[in-house]
Protein backbone atom coordinates (compact mmCIF):
# COMPACT_ATOMS: atom_id res chain seq x y z
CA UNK A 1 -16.80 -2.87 -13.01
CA UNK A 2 -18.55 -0.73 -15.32
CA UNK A 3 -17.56 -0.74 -19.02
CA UNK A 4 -17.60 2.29 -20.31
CA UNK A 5 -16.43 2.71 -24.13
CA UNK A 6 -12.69 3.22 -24.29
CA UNK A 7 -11.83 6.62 -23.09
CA UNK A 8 -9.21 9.17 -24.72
CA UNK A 9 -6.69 8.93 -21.59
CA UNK A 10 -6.53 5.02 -22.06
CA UNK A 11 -6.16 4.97 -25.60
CA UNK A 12 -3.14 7.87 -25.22
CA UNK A 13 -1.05 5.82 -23.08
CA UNK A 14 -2.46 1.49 -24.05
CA UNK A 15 -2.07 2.67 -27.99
CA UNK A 16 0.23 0.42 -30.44
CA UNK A 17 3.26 -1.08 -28.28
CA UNK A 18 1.56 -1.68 -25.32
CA UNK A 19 -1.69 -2.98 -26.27
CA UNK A 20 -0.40 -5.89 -28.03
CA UNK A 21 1.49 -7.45 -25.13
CA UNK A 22 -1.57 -6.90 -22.78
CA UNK A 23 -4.25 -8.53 -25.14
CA UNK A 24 -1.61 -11.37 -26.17
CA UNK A 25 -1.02 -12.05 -22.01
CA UNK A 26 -5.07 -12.05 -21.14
CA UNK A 27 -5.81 -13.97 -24.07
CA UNK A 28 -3.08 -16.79 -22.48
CA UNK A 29 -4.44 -15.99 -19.04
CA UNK A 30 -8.59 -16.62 -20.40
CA UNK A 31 -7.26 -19.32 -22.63
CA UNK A 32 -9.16 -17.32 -25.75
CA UNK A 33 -8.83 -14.28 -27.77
CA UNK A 34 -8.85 -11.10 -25.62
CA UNK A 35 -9.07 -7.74 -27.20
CA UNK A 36 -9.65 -4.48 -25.49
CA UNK A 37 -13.20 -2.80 -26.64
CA UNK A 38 -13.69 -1.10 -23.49
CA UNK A 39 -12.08 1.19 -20.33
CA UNK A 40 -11.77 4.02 -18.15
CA UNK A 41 -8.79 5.76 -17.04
CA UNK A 42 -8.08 5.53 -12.70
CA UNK A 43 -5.04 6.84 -12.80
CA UNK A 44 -5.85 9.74 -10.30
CA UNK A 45 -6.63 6.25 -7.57
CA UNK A 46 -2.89 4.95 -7.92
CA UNK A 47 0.97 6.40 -8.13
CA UNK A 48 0.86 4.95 -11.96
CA UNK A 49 -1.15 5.13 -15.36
CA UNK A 50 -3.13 2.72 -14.46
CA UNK A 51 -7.09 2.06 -16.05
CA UNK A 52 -10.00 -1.19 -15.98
CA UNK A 53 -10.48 -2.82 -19.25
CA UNK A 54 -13.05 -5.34 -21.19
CA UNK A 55 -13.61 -6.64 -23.81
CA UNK A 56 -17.43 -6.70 -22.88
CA UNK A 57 -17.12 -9.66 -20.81
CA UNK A 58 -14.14 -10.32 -19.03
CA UNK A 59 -12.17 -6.91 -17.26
CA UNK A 60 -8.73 -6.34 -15.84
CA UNK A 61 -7.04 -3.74 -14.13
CA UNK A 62 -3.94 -2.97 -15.43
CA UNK A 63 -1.03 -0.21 -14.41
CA UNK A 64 2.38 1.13 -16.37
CA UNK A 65 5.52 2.05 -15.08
CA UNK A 66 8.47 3.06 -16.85
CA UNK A 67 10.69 3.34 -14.09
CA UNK A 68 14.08 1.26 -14.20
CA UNK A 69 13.15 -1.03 -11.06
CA UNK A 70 9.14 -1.85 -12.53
CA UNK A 71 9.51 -4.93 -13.31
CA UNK A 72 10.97 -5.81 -9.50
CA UNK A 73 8.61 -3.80 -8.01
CA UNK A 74 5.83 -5.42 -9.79
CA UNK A 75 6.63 -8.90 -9.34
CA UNK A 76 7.19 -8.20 -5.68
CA UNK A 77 3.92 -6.93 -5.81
CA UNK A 78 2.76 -10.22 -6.92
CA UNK A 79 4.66 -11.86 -4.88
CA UNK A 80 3.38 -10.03 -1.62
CA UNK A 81 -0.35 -10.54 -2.86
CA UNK A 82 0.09 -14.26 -3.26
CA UNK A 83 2.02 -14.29 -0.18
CA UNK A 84 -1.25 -12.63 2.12
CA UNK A 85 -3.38 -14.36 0.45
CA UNK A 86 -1.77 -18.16 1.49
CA UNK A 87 -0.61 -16.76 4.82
CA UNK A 88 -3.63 -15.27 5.82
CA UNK A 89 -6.63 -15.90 3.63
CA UNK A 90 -7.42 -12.32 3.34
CA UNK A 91 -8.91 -11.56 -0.14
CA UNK A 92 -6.70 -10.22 -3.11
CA UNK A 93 -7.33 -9.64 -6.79
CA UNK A 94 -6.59 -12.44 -8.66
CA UNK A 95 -2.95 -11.66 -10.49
CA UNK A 96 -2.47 -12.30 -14.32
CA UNK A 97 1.03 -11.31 -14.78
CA UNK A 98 4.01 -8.54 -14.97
CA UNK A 99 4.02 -7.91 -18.73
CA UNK A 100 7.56 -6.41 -20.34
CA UNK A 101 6.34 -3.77 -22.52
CA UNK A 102 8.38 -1.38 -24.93
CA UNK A 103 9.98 1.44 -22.68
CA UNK A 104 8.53 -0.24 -19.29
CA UNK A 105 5.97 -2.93 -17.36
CA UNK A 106 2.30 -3.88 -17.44
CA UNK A 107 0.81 -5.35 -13.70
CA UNK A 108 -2.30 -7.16 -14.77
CA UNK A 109 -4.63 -8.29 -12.16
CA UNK A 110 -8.62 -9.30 -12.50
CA UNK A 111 -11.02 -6.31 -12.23
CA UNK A 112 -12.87 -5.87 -9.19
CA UNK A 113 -16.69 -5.18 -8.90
CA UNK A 114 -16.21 -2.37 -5.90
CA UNK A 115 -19.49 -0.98 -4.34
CA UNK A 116 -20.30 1.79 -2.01
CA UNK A 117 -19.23 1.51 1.77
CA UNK A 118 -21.98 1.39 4.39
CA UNK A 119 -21.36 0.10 8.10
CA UNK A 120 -20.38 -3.23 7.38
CA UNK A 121 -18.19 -2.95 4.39
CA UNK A 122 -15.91 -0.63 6.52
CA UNK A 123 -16.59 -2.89 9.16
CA UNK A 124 -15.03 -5.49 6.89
CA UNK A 125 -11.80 -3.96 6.02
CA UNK A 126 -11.35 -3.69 9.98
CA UNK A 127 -11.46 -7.55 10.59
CA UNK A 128 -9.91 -8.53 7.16
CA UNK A 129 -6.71 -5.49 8.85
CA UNK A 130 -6.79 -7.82 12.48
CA UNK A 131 -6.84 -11.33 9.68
CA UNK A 132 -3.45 -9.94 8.63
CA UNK A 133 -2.00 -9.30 12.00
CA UNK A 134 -2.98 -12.25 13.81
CA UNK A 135 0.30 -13.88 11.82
CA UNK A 136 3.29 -13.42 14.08
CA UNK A 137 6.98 -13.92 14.19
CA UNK A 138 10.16 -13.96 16.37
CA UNK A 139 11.79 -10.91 14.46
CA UNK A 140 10.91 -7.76 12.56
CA UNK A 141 11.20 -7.44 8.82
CA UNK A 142 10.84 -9.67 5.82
CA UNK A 143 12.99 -12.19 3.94
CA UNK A 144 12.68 -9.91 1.17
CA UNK A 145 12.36 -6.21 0.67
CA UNK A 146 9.21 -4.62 -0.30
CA UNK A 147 8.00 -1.23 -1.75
CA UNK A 148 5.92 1.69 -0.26
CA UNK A 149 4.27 3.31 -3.08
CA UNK A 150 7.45 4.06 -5.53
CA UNK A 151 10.11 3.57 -2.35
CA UNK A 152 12.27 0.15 -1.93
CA UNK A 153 12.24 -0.33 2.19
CA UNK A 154 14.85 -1.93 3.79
CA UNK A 155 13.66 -5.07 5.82
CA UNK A 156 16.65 -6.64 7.03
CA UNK A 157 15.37 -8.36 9.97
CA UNK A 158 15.98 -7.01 13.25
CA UNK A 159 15.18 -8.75 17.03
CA UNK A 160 12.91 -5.19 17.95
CA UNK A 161 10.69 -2.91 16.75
CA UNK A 162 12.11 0.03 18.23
CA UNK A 163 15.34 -0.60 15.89
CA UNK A 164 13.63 -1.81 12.98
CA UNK A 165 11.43 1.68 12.75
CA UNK A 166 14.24 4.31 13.29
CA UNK A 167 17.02 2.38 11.34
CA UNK A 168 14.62 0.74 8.70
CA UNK A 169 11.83 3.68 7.92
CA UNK A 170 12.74 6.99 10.07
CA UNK A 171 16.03 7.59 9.05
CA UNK A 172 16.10 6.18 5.27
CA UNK A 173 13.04 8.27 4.71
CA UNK A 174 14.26 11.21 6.45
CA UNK A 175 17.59 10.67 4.04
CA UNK A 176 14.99 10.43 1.02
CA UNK A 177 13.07 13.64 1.94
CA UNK A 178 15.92 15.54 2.97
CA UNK A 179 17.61 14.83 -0.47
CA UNK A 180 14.56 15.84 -1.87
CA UNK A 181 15.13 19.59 -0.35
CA UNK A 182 11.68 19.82 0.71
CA UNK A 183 12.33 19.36 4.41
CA UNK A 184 13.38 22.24 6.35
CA UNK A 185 16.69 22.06 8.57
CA UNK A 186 14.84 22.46 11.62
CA UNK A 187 11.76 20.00 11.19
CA UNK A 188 15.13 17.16 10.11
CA UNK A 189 16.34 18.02 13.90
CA UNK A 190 12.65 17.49 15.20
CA UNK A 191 12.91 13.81 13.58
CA UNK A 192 16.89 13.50 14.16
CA UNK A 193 15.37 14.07 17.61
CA UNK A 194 12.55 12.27 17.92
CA UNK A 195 14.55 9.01 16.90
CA UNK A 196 16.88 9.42 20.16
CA UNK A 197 14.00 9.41 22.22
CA UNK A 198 12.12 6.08 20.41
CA UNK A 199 13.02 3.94 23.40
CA UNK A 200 10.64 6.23 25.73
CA UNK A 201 8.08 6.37 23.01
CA UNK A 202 6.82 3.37 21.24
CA UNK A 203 5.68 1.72 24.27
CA UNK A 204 5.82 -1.61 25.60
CA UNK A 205 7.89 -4.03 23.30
CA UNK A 206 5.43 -6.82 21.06
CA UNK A 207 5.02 -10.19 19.48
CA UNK A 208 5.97 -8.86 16.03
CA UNK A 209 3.09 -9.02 13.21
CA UNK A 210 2.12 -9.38 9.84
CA UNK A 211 1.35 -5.72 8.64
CA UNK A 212 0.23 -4.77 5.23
CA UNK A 213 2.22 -1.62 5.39
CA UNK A 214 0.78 0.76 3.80
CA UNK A 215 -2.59 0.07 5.01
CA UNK A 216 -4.68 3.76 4.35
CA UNK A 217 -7.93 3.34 3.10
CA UNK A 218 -7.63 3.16 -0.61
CA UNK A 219 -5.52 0.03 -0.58
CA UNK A 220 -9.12 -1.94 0.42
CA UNK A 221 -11.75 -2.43 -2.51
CA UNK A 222 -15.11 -3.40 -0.55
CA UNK A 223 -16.93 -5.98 -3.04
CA UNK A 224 -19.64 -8.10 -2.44
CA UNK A 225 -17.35 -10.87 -1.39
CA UNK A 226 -16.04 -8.50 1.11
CA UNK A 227 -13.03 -6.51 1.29
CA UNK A 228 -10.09 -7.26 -1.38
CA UNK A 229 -6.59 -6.15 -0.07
CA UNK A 230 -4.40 -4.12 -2.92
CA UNK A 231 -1.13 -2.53 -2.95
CA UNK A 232 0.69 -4.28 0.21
CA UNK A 233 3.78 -3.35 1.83
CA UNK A 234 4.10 -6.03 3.74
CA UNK A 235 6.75 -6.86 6.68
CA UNK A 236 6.28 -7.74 10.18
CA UNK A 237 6.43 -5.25 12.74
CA UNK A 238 3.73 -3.66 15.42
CA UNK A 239 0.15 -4.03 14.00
CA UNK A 240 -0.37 -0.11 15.34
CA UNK A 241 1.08 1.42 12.29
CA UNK A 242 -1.63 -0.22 9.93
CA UNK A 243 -4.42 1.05 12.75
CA UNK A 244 -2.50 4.39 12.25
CA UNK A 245 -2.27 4.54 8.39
CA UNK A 246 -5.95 3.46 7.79
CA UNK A 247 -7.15 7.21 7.95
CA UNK A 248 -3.61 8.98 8.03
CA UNK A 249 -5.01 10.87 5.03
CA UNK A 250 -8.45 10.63 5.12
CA UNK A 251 -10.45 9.88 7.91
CA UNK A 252 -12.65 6.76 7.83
CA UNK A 253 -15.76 5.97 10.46
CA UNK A 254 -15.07 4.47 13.90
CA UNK A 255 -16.89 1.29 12.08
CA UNK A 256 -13.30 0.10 10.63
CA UNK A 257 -12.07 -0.13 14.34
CA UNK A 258 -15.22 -1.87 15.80
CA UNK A 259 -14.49 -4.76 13.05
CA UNK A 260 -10.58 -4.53 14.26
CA UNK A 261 -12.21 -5.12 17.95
CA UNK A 262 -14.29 -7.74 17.02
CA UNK A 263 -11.20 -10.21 16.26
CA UNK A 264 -8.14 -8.13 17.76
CA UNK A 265 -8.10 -5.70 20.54
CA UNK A 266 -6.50 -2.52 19.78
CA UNK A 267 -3.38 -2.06 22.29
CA UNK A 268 -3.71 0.51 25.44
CA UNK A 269 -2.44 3.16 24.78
CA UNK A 270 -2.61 3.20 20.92
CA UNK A 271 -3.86 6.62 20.23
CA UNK A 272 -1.38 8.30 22.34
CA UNK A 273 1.08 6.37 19.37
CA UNK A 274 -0.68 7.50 16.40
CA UNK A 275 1.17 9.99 14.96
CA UNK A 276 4.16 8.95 15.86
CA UNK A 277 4.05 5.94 13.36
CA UNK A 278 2.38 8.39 10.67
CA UNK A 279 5.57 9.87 10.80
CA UNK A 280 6.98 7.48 8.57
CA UNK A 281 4.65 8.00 6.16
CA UNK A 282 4.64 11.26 5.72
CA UNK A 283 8.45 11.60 5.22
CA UNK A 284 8.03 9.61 2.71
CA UNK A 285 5.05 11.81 1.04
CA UNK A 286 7.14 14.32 1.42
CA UNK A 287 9.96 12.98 -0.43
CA UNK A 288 7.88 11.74 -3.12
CA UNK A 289 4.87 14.24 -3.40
CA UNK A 290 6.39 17.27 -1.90
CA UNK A 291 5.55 20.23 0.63
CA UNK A 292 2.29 19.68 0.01
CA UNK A 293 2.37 16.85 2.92
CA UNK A 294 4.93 18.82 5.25
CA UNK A 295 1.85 20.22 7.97
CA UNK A 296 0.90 16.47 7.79
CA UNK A 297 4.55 16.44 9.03
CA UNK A 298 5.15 18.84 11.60
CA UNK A 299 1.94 18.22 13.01
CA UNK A 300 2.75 14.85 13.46
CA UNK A 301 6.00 15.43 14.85
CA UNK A 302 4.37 17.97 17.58
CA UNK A 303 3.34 15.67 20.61
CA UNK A 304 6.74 14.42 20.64
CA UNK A 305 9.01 16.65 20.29
């Protein structure tokens, strides 16, 4: 982390209420006096305010949300960090705390000291991906709902994958994006359709995984250490949607699957899949973000329908 004096965008939205909590819950977490002398805004990396801060020798990344539901969805977030990091050993940033702030919630975690991807940091992020799916179970879902970016998913369990995606992420986040009136009526039949024909689709039935869930790109921080998992959505379900979200925005070098190989093999057939599980994901963008992502859409949708 580099530390930077304390830009304008930090101080506009860490000044007087909020600064005070965050200092007073890093000093607990250091066990001394913490004040913040130093930052940069990275809001434009995350769905919140969100910005690294020092005080010239000790940094942490910190993110706001005012919405009513922060608080759960940050301590879930905490909760699914600790949770990979005991299940699986993958690493995670270390988590200070969920801070209750005037008109919102602080997630503190320790900074991270990223550095710039070659071969084998990408390479990294592909076996640390295969860490988190060699951890299996007899059902699909989660004791406990999770988010995806600002979105509560369902994860009632269910015995089969094919049920668990169209009744637990196609049709909820068809609901959301239709609500949102940026879907047209005939690209909602395309996915009203597509979900009657999931049977014939998704392939052979599997051993259900550990996924991270939202697993694109920017939710890995390559360090020296190796590569820190961030943001999880975690359930279990078929590993292929985390192969398919990796570069479901942005593509990413054939390096991230070679490390995937070199632990897990990726199943037959997987790229003929792809879009189909992007799907999900980019209802959900579209709900959220707005038209912006509805090509992503219908171009996803076009193989199978």
């Amino acid at each position: 982390m580099t530390d930077p004096e304390l830009q304008p965008a930090v101080l506009q939205w860490l000044k007087g209420p909020l600064r005070e909590p965050l200092e007073d819950a890093v000093s607990d977490y250091c066990g001394r006096q913490w004040q913040m002398e130093r930052g940069r805004d990275v809001s434009d990396l995350a769905c919140h305010p969100s910005a690294i801060l020092s005080d010239g020798s000790f940094g942490v990344f910190v993110k706001y949300s005012a919405a009513p539901d922060a608080a759960r969805q940050f301590e879930i977030e905490q909760s699914s960090l600790r949770f990979l990091s005991r299940k699986t050993g993958v690493l995670i940033p270390t988590p200070i705390g969920v801070v209750s702030v005037p008109d919102g919630t602080l997630f503190v975690l320790e900074a991270l000291q990223p550095i710039e991807r070659g071969p084998v940091e990408w390479r990294q992020i592909g076996r640390t991906l295969a860490r988190i799916h060699r951890v299996q179970s007899d059902h699909c879902g989660f004791h406990m709902d999770t988010y995806f970016g600002p979105l509560l998913q369902d994860n009632t369990p269910t015995d089969d994958w094919t049920t668990f995606y169209a009744e637990r992420r196609l049709r909820p986040r068809l609901r959301l994006a239709v609500d949102s009136g940026n879907v047209p009526s005939p690209v909602v039949a395309q996915v009203e359709s597509l979900i009657g024909r999931l049977p014939e689709l998704v392939g052979r039935e599997t051993i259900p995984t550990l996924v991270h869930g939202d697993a694109q790109q920017n939710n890995f921080i390559s360090t020296a250490e190796g590569a820190y998992v961030i943001d999880p959505a975690i359930y279990y379900g078929n590993r292929e949607i985390d192969l398919a979200f990796i570069d479901y925005f942005q593509p990413v070098p054939e390096d991230v699957f070679d490390g995937y190989r070199e632990a897990l093999p990726i199943p037959p057939g997987f790229s003929e899949r792809r879009d189909l599980w992007r799907i999900s994901g980019y209802l959900a963008a579209v709900a959220v973000e707005g038209v912006a992502h509805l090509d992503r859409l219908t171009n996803a949708l076009q193989p199978y329908t």
